[in-house]
Protein backbone atom coordinates (compact mmCIF):
# COMPACT_ATOMS: atom_id res chain seq x y z
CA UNK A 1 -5.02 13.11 -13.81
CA UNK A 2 -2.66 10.59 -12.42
CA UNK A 3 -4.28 8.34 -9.36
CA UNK A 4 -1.42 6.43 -6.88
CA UNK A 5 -2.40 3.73 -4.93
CA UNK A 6 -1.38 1.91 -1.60
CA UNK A 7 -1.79 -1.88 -2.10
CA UNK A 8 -1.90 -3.67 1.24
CA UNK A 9 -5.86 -2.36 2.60
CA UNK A 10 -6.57 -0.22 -0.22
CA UNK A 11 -6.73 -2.56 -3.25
CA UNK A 12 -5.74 -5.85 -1.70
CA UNK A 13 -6.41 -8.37 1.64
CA UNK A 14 -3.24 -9.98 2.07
CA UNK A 15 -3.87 -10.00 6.32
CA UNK A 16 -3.73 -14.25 6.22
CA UNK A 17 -0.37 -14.10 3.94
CA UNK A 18 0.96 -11.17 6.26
CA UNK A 19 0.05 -12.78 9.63
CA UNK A 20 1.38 -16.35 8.68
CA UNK A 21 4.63 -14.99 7.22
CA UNK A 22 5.09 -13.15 10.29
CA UNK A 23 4.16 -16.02 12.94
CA UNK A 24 6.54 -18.38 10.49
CA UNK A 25 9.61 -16.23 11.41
CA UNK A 26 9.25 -16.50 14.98
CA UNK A 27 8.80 -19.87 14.86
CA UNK A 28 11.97 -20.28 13.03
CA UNK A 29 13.77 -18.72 15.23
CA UNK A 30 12.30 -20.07 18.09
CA UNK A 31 10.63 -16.47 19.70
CA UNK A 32 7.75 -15.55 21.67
CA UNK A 33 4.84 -14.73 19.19
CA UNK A 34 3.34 -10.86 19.66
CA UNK A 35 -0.84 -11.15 19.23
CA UNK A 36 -2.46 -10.71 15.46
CA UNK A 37 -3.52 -7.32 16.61
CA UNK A 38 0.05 -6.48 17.27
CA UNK A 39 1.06 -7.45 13.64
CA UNK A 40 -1.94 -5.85 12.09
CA UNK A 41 -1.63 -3.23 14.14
CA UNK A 42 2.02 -2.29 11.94
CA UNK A 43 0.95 -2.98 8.76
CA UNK A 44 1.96 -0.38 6.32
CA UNK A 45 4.90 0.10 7.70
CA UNK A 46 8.07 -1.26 6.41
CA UNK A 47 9.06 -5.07 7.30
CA UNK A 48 12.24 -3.93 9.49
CA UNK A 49 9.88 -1.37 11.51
CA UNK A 50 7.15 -3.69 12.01
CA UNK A 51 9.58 -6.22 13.61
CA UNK A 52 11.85 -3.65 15.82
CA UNK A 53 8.03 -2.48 16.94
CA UNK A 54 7.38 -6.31 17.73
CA UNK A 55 10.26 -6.18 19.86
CA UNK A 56 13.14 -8.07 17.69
CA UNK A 57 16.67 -7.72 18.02
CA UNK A 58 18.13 -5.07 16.22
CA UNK A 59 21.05 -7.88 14.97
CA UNK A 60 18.00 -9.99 14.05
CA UNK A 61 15.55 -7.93 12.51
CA UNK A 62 17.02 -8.83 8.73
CA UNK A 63 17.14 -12.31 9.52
CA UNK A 64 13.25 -12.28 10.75
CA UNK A 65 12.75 -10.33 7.39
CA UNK A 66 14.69 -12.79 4.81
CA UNK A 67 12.95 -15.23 6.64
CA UNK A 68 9.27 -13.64 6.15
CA UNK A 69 10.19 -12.85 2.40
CA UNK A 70 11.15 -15.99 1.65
CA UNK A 71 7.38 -17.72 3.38
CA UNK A 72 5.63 -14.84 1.71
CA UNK A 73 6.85 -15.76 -1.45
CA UNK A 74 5.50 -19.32 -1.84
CA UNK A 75 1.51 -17.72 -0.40
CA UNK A 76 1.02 -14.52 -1.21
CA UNK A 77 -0.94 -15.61 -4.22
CA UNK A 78 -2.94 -18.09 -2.95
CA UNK A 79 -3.89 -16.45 0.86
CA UNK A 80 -4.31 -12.89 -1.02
CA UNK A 81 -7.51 -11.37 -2.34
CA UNK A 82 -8.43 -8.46 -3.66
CA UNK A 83 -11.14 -6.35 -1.62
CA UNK A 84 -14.19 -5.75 -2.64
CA UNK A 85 -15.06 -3.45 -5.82
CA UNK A 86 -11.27 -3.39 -6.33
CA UNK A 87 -11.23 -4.51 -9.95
CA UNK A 88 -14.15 -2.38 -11.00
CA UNK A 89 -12.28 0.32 -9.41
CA UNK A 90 -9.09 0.05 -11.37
CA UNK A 91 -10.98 -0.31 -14.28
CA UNK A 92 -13.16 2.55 -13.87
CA UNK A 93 -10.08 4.61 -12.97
CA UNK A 94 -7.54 3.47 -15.80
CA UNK A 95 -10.49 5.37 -18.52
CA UNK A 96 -9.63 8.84 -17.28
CA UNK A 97 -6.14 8.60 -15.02
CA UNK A 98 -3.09 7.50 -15.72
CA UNK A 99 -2.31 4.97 -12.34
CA UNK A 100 -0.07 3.98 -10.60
CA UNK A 101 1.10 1.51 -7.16
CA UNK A 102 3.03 3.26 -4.31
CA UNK A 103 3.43 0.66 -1.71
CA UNK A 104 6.10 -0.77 1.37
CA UNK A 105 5.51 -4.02 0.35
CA UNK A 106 8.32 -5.92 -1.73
CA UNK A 107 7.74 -4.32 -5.43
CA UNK A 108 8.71 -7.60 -7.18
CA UNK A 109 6.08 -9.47 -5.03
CA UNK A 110 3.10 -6.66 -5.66
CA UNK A 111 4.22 -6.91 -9.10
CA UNK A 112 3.17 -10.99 -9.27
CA UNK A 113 0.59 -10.43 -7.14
CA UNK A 114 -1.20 -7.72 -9.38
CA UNK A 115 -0.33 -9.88 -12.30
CA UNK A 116 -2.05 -12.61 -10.49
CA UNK A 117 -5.05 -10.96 -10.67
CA UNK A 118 -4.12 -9.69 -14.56
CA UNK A 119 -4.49 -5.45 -13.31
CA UNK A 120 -0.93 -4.83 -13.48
CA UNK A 121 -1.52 -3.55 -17.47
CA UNK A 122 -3.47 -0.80 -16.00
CA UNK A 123 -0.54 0.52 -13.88
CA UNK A 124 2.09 2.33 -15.49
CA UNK A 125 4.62 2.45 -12.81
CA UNK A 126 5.05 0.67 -9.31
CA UNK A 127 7.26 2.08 -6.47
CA UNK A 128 8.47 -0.65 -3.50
CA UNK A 129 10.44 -0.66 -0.58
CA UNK A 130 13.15 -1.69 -2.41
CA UNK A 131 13.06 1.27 -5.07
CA UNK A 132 13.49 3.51 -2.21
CA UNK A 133 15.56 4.91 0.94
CA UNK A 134 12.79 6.52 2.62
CA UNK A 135 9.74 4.82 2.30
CA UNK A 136 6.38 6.25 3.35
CA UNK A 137 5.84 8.53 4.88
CA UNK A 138 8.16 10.00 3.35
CA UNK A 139 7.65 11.22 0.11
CA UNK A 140 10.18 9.90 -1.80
CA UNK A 141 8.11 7.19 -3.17
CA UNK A 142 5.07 9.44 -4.73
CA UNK A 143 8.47 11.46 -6.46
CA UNK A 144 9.96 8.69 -7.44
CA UNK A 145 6.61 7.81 -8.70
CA UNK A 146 5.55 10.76 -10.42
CA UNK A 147 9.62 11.07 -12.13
CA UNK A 148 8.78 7.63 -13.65
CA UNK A 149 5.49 9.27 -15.02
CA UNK A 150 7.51 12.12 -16.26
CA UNK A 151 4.30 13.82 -14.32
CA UNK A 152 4.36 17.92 -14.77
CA UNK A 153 1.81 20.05 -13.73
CA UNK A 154 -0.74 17.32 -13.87
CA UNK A 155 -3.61 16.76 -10.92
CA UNK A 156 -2.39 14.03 -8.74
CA UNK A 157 -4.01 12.20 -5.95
CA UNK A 158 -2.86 9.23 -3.83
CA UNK A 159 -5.16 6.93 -2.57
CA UNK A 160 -4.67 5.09 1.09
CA UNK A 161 -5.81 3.32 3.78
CA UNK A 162 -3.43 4.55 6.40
CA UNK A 163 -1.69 7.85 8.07
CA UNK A 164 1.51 7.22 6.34
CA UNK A 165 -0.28 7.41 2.52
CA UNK A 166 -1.79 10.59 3.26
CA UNK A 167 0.77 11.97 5.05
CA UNK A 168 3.43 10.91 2.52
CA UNK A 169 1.23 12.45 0.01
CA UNK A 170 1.07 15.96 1.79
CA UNK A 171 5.10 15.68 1.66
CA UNK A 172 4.88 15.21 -1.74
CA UNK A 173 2.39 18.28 -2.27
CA UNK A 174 -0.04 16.20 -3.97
CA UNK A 175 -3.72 15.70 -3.59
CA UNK A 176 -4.70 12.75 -0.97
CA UNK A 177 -7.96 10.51 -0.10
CA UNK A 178 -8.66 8.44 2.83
CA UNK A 179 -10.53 4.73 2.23
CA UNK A 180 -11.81 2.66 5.25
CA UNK A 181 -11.75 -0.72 3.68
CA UNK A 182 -8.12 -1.37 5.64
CA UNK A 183 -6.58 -0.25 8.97
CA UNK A 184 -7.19 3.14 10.18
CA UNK A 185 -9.97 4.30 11.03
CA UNK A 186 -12.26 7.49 10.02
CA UNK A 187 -11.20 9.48 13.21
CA UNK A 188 -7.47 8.79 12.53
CA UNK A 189 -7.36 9.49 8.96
CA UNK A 190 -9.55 12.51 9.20
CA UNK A 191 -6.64 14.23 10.62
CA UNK A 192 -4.91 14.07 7.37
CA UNK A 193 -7.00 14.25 5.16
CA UNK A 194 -10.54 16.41 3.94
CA UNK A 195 -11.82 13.13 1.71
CA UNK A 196 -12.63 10.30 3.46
CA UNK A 197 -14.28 7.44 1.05
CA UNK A 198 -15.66 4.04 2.29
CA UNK A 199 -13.79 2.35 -0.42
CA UNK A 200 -11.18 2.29 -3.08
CA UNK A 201 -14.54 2.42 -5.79
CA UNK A 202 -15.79 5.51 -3.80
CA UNK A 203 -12.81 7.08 -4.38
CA UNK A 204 -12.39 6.39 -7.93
CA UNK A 205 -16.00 7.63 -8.30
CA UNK A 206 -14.95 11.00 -5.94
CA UNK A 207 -12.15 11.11 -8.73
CA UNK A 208 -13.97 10.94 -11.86
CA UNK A 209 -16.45 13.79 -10.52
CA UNK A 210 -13.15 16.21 -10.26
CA UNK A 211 -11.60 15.14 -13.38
CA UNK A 212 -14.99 15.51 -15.51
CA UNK A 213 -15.36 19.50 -13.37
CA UNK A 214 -11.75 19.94 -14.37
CA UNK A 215 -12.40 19.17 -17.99
């Protein structure tokens, strides 16, 4: 069984790093500030659609985003935290799937933040925005993901927070499960999906159920 995860709501609360990064680029550059709920409201989504949905320029939306990389950067580790029964989850999950991290967020920067918290041993590959031209929902990145694995004919299942994970899993033809512990809620991601799980742990648990009936 191979298990993909979203980062940003599914195995981590970076919501302080996001939000400060964000309100740090408009105040560089001198701009009205949208609301939090505005911001939050767009995470997932890649940096250069959150800002053209927060109104920015279209010749300034890569200068907002260099600008939010390079504040993210010197945070994310510090105003980051990993939700609740994240860890156990990972662990729990890394004794019977092979994992993996499919995520819009900066790769390089998931990849220090995941060694921050010493789980990135249990991943075997990790997809960012930057290792791909279509992020989610596309499905490009669970391909890209699954090539890396060298996955064939193997059960797969991605695990997400938000419409664009399950839907980018249906383009991909793999298995997907809803969690709750980020920012969609049950009625929205019940459109998308049959398996809706409180939390990441729930749906590691939901996981090792179907991999033990499988065996």
């Amino acid at each position: 069984m191979i298990i993909l995860f979203d980062l940003d709501g599914t195995l981590i609360d970076s919501t302080e790093a996001i939000l400060e990064s964000f309100h740090n680029s408009f105040d560089v550059f001198n701009s009205p500030h949208p609301t939090d709920d505005a911001i939050k409201a767009l995470i997932g989504h890649p940096l250069d659609v959150m800002y053209r949905g927060l109104g920015v320029d279209e010749e300034k939306i890569w200068d907002f985003v260099d600008t939010y990389k390079k504040h993210y950067r010197k945070i994310s580790t510090q105003k980051t935290l990993l939700l609740e029964n994240a860890k156990e989850a990972i662990e729990m999950a890394h004794e019977f799937a092979t994992l993996g991290i499919v995520t819009t967020k900066t790769g390089k920067y998931s990849r220090v933040l995941m060694e921050h918290f010493k789980l990135m041993d249990k991943f075997d590959v990790l997809i960012g925005r930057e290792d791909v031209v279509n992020p989610k929902p596309d499905a490009e990145p669970i391909l890209k993901a699954l090539e890396k694995l060298n996955a064939n004919d193997k059960d797969v299942w991605m695990v997400g927070d938000t419409t664009m994970d399950l839907i980018s899993a249906k383009n991909a033809g793999v298995n997907n499960i809803g969690v709750l512990c980020g920012y969609n809620t049950k009625e929205v991601l019940e459109q998308y999906t049959n398996v809706i799980c409180q939390d990441t742990y729930e749906a590691v648990k939901y996981l090792q159920k179907e991999y033990a009936y499988e065996r």
